[in-house]
N, C-alpha and C. Protein backbone atom coordinates (compact mmCIF):
# COMPACT_ATOMS: atom_id res chain seq x y z
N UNK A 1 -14.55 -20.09 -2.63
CA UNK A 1 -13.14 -19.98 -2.95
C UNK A 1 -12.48 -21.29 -2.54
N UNK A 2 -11.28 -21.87 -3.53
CA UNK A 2 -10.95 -23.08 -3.50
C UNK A 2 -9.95 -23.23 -2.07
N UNK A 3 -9.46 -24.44 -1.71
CA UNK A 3 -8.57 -23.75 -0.99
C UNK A 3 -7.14 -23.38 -1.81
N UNK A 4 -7.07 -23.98 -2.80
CA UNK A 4 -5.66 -23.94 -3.48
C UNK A 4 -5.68 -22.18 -3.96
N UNK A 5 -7.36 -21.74 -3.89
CA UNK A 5 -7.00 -20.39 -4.34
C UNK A 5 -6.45 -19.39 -2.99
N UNK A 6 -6.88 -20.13 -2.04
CA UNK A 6 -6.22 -19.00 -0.60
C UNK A 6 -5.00 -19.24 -0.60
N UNK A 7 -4.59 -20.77 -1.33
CA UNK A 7 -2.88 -20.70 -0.53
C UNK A 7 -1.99 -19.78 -1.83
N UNK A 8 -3.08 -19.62 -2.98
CA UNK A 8 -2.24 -18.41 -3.81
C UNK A 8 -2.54 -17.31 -3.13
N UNK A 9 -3.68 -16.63 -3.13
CA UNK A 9 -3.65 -15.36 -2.72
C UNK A 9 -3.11 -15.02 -1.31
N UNK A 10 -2.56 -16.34 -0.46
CA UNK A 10 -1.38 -15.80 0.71
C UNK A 10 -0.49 -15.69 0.07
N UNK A 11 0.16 -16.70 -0.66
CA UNK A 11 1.36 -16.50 -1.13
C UNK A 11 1.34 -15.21 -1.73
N UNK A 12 0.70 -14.57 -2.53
CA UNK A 12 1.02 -13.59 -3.19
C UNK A 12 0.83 -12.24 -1.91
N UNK A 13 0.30 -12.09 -0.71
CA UNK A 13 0.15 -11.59 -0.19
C UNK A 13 1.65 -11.57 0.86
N UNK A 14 2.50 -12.31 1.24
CA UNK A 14 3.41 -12.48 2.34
C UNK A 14 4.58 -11.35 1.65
N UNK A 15 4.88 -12.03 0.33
CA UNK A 15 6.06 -10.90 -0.03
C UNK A 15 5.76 -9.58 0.03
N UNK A 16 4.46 -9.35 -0.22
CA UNK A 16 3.95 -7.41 -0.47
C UNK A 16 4.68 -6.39 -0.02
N UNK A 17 4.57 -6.79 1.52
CA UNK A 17 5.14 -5.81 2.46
C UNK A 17 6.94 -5.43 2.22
N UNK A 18 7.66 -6.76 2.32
CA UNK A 18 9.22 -6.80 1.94
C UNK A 18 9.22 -6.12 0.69
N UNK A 19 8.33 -6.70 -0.47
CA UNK A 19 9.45 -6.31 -1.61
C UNK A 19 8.72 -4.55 -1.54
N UNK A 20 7.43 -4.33 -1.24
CA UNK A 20 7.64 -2.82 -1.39
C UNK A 20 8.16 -1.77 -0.69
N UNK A 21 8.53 -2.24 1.00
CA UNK A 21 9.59 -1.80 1.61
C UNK A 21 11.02 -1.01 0.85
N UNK A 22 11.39 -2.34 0.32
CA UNK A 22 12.29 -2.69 -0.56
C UNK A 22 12.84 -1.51 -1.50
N UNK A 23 11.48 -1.80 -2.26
CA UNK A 23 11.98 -0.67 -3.82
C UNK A 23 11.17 0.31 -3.25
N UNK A 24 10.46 0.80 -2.35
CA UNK A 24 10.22 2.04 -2.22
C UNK A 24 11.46 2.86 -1.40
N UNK A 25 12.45 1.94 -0.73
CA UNK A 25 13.53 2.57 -0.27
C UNK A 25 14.32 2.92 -0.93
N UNK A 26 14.53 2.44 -2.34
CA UNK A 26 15.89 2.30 -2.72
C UNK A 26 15.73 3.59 -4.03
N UNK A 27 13.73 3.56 -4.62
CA UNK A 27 13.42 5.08 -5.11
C UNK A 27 13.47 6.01 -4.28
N UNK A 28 12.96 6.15 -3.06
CA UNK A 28 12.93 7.34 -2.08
C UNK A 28 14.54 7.60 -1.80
N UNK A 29 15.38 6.57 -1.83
CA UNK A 29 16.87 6.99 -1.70
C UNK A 29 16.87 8.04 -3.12
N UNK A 30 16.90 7.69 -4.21
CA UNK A 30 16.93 8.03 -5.17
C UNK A 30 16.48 9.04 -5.69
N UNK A 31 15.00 9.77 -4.82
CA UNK A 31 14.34 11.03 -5.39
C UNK A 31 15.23 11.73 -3.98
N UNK A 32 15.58 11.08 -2.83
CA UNK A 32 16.59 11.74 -1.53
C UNK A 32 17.17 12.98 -2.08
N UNK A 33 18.07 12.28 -2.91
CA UNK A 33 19.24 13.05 -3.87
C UNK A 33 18.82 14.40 -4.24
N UNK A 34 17.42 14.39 -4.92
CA UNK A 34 16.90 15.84 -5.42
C UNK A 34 16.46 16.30 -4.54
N UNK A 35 15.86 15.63 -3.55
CA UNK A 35 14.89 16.81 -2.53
C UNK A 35 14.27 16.00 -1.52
N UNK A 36 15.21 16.01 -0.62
CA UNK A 36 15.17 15.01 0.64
C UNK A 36 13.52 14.50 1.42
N UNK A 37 12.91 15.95 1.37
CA UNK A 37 11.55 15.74 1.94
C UNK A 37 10.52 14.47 1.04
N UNK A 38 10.42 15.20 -0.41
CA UNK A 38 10.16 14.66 -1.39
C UNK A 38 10.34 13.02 -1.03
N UNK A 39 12.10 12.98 -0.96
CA UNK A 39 12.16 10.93 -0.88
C UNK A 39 11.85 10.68 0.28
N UNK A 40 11.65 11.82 1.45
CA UNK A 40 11.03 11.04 2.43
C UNK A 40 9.47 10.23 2.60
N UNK A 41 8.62 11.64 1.74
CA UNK A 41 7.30 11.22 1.40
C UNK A 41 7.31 10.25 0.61
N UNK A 42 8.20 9.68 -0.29
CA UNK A 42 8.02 8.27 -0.90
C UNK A 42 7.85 7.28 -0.02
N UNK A 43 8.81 7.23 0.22
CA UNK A 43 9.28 6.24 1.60
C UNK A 43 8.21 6.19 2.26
N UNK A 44 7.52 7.25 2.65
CA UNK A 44 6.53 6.81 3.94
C UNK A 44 5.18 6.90 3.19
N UNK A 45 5.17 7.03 2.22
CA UNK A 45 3.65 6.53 1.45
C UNK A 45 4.33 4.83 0.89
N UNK A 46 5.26 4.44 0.94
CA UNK A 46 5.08 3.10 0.28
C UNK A 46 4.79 2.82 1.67
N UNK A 47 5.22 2.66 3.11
CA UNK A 47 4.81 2.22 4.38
C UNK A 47 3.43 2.79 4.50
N UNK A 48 2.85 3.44 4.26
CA UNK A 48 1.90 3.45 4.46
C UNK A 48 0.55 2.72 3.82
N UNK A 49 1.50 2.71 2.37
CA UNK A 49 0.34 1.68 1.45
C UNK A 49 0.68 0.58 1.90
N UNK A 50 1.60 -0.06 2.21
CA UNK A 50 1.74 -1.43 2.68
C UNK A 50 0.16 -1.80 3.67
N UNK A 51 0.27 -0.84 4.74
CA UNK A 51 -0.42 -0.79 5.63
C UNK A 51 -2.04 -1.01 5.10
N UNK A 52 -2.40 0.34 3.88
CA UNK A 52 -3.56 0.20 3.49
C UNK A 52 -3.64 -1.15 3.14
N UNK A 53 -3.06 -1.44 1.98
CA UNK A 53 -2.67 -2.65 2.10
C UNK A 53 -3.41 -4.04 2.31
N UNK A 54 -2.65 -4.54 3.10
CA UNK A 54 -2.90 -5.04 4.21
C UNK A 54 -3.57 -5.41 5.11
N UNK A 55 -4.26 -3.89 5.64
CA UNK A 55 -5.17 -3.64 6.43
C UNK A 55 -6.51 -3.56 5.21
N UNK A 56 -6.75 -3.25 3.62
CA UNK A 56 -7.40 -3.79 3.31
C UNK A 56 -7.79 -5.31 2.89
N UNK A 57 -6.82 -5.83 2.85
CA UNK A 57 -7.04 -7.69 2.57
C UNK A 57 -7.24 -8.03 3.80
N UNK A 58 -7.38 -7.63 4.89
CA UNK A 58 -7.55 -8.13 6.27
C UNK A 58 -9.28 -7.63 6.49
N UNK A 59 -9.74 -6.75 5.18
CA UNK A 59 -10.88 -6.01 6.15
C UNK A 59 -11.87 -7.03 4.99
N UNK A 60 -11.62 -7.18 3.49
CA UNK A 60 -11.99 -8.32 2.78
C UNK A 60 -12.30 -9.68 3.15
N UNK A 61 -11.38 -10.00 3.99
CA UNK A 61 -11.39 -11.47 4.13
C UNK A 61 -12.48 -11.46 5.63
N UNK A 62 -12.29 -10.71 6.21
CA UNK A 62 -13.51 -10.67 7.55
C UNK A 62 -14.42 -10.15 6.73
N UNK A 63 -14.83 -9.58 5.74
CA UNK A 63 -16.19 -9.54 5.47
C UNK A 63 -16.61 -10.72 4.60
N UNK A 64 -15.59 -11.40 3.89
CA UNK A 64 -16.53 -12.89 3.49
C UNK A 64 -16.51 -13.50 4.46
N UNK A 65 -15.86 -13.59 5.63
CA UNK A 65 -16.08 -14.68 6.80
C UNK A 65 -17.56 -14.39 7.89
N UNK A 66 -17.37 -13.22 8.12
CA UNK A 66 -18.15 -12.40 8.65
C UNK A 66 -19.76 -11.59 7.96
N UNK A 67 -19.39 -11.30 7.12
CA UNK A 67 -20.70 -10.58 6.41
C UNK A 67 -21.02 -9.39 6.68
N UNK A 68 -20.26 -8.44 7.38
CA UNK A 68 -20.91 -7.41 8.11
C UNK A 68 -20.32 -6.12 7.43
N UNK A 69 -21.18 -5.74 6.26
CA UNK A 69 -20.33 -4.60 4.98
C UNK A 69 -20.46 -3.56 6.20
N UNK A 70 -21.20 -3.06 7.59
CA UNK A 70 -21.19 -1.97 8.15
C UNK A 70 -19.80 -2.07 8.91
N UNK A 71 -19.32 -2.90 8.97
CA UNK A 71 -17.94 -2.76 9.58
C UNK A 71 -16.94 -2.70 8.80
N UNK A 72 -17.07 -3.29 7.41
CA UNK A 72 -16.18 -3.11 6.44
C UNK A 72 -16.18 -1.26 6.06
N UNK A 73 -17.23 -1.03 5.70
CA UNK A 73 -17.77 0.47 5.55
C UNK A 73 -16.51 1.32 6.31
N UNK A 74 -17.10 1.02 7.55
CA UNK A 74 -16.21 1.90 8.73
C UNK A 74 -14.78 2.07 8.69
N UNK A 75 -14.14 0.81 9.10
CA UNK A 75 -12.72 0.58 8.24
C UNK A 75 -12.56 1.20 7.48
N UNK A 76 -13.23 1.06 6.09
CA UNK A 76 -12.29 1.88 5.17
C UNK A 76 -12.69 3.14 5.13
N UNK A 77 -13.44 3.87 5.50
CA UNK A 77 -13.56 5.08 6.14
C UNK A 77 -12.38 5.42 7.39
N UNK A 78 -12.13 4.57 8.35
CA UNK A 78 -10.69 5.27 8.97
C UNK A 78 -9.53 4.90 8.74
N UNK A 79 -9.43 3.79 7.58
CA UNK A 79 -7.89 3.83 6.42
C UNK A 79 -8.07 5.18 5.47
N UNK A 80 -9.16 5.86 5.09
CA UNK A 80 -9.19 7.29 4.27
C UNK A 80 -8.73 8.08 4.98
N UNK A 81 -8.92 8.10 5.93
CA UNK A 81 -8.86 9.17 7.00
C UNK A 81 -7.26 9.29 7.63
N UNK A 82 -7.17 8.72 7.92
CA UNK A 82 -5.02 8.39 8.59
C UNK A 82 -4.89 8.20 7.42
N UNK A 83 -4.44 7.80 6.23
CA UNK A 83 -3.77 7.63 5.40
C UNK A 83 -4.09 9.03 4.33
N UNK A 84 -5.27 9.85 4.59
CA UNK A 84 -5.44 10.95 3.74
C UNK A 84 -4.81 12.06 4.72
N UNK A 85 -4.17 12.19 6.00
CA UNK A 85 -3.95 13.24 7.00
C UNK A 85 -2.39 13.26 6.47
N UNK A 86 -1.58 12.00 6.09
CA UNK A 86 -0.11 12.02 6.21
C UNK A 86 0.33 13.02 4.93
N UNK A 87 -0.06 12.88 3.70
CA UNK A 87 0.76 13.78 2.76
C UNK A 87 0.39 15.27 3.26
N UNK A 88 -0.84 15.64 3.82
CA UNK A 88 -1.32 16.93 3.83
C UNK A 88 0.06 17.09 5.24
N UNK A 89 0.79 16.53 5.86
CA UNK A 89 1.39 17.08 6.92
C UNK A 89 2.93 17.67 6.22
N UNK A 90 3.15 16.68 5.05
CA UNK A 90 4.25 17.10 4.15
C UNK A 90 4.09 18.05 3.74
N UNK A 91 2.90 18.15 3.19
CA UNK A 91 2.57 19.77 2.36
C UNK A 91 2.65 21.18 3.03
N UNK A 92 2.07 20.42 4.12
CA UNK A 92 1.99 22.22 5.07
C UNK A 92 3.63 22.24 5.81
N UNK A 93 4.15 21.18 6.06
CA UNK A 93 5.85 21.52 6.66
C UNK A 93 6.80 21.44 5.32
N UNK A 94 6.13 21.17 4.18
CA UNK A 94 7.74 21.64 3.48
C UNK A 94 6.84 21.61 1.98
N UNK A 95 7.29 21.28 1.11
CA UNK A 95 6.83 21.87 -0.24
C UNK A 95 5.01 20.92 -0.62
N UNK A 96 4.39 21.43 -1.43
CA UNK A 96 3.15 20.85 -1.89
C UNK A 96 3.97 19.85 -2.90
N UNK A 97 4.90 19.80 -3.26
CA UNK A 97 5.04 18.86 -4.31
C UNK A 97 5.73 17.58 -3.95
N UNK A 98 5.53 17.23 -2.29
CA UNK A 98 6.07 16.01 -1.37
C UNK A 98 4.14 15.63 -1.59
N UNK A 99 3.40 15.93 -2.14
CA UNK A 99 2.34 15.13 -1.79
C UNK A 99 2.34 14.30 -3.42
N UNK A 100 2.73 14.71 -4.68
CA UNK A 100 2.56 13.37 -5.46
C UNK A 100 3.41 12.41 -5.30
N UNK A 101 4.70 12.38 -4.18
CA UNK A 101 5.72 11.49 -4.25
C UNK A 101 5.21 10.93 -3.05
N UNK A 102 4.24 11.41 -2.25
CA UNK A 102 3.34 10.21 -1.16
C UNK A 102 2.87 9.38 -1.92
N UNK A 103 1.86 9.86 -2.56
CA UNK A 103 0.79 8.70 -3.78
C UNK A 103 1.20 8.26 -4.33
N UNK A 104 2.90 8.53 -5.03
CA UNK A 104 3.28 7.42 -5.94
C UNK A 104 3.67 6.11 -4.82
N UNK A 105 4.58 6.31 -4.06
CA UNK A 105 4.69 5.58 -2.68
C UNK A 105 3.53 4.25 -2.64
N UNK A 106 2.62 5.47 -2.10
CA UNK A 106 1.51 4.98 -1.59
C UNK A 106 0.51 3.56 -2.82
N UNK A 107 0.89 4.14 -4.07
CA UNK A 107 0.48 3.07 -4.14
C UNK A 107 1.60 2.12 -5.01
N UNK A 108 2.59 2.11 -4.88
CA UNK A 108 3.45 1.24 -4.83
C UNK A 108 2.94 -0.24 -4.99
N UNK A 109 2.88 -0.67 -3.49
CA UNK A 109 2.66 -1.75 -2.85
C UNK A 109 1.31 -2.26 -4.06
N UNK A 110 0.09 -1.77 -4.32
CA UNK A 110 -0.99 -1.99 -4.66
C UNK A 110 -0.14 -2.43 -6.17
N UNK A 111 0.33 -1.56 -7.31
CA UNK A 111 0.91 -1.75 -8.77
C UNK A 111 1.84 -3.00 -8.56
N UNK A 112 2.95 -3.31 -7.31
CA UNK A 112 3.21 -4.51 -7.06
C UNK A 112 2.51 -5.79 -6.73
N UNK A 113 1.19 -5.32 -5.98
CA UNK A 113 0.37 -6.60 -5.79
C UNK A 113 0.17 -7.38 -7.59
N UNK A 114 -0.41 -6.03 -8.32
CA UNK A 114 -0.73 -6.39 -9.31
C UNK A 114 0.12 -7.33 -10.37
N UNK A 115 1.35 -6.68 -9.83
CA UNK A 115 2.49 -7.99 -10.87
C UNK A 115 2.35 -9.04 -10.37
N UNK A 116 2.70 -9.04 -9.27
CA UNK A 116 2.44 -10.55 -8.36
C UNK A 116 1.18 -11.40 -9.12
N UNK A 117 0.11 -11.03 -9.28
CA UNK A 117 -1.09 -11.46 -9.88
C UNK A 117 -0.84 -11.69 -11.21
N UNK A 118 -0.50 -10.89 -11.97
CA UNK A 118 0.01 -11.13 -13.44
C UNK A 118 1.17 -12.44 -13.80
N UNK A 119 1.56 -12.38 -12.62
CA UNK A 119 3.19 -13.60 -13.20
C UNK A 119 2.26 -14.55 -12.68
N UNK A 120 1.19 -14.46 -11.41
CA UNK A 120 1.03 -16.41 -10.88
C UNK A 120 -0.08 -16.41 -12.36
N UNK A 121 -0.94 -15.46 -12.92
CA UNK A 121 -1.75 -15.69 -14.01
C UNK A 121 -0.97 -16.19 -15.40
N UNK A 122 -0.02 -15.74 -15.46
CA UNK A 122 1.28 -16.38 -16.58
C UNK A 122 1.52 -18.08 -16.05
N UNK A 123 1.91 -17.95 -14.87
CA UNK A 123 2.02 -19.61 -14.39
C UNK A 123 1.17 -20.18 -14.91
N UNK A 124 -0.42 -19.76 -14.74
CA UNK A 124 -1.49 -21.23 -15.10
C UNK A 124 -1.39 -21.45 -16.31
C-alpha cells in the first residue's frame, strides 16, 4: 500500500465518527417524534457502529502490520458479541421493533464510509 493511499484512507476515516454522530442524531431526533425508544435505538446503533467501525479499521490495519488472523479472529468475535447484546436489551425493555432502528443506526456509519469512498473515487 502506497503511502498516498494511507493518507486517503485516513482522511476518509477521521470524518466517520462526526459526520455519523451527526446524521444519526438528527434521524433518531426525527424517528424521537414517533416513538422515542425507537430514536433512541437509532442513536445508539449509529454510536455503536461508529465504534464497530473503527474498532474494525483498527483490527485491519494490525493485522497487515502484525499478521496474526488469530487475534483478528478474536476481536471480531467480541465486536459480535457487545454489539449483538445492545438491540436485544431494547427489545426485551420496550418494543421488538427498536431492534431494526438499531441496525439501521448501526450501520449508518459503514453506508457513510462508503460515500466517502465513492466521491474520493469520483476525484481520481
Amino acid at each position: 500500500m502506497s503511502e498516498a493511499d494511507l493518507r486517503a484512507y485516513y482522511d476518509r476515516k477521521r470524518p466517520l465518527g462526526a459526520w455519523s454522530v451527526g446524521i444519526g442524531l438528527a434521524i433518531g431526533l426525527g424517528i424521537a417524534a414517533v416513538s422515542p425508544l425507537a430514536g433512541l435505538a437509532f442513536f445508539a446503533g449509529t454510536v455503536c457502529g461508529v465504534g464497530n467501525a473503527l474498532l474494525a479499521m483498527r483490527g485491519n490495519e494490525r493485522l497487515l502490520d502484525h499478521r496474526s488472523a488469530a487475534a483478528f479472529v478474536f476481536s471480531s468475535m467480541l465486536r459480535i458479541a457487545v454489539f449483538g447484546i445492545v438491540p436485544v436489551v431494547f427489545a426485551v425493555h420496550g418494543s421488538v421493533w427498536s431492534m431494526p432502528a438499531y441496525f439501521a443506526g448501526f450501520f449508518t456509519p459503514l453506508g457513510l464510509y462508503a460515500v466517502f469512498v465513492r466521491r474520493a473515487a469520483g476525484m481520481q
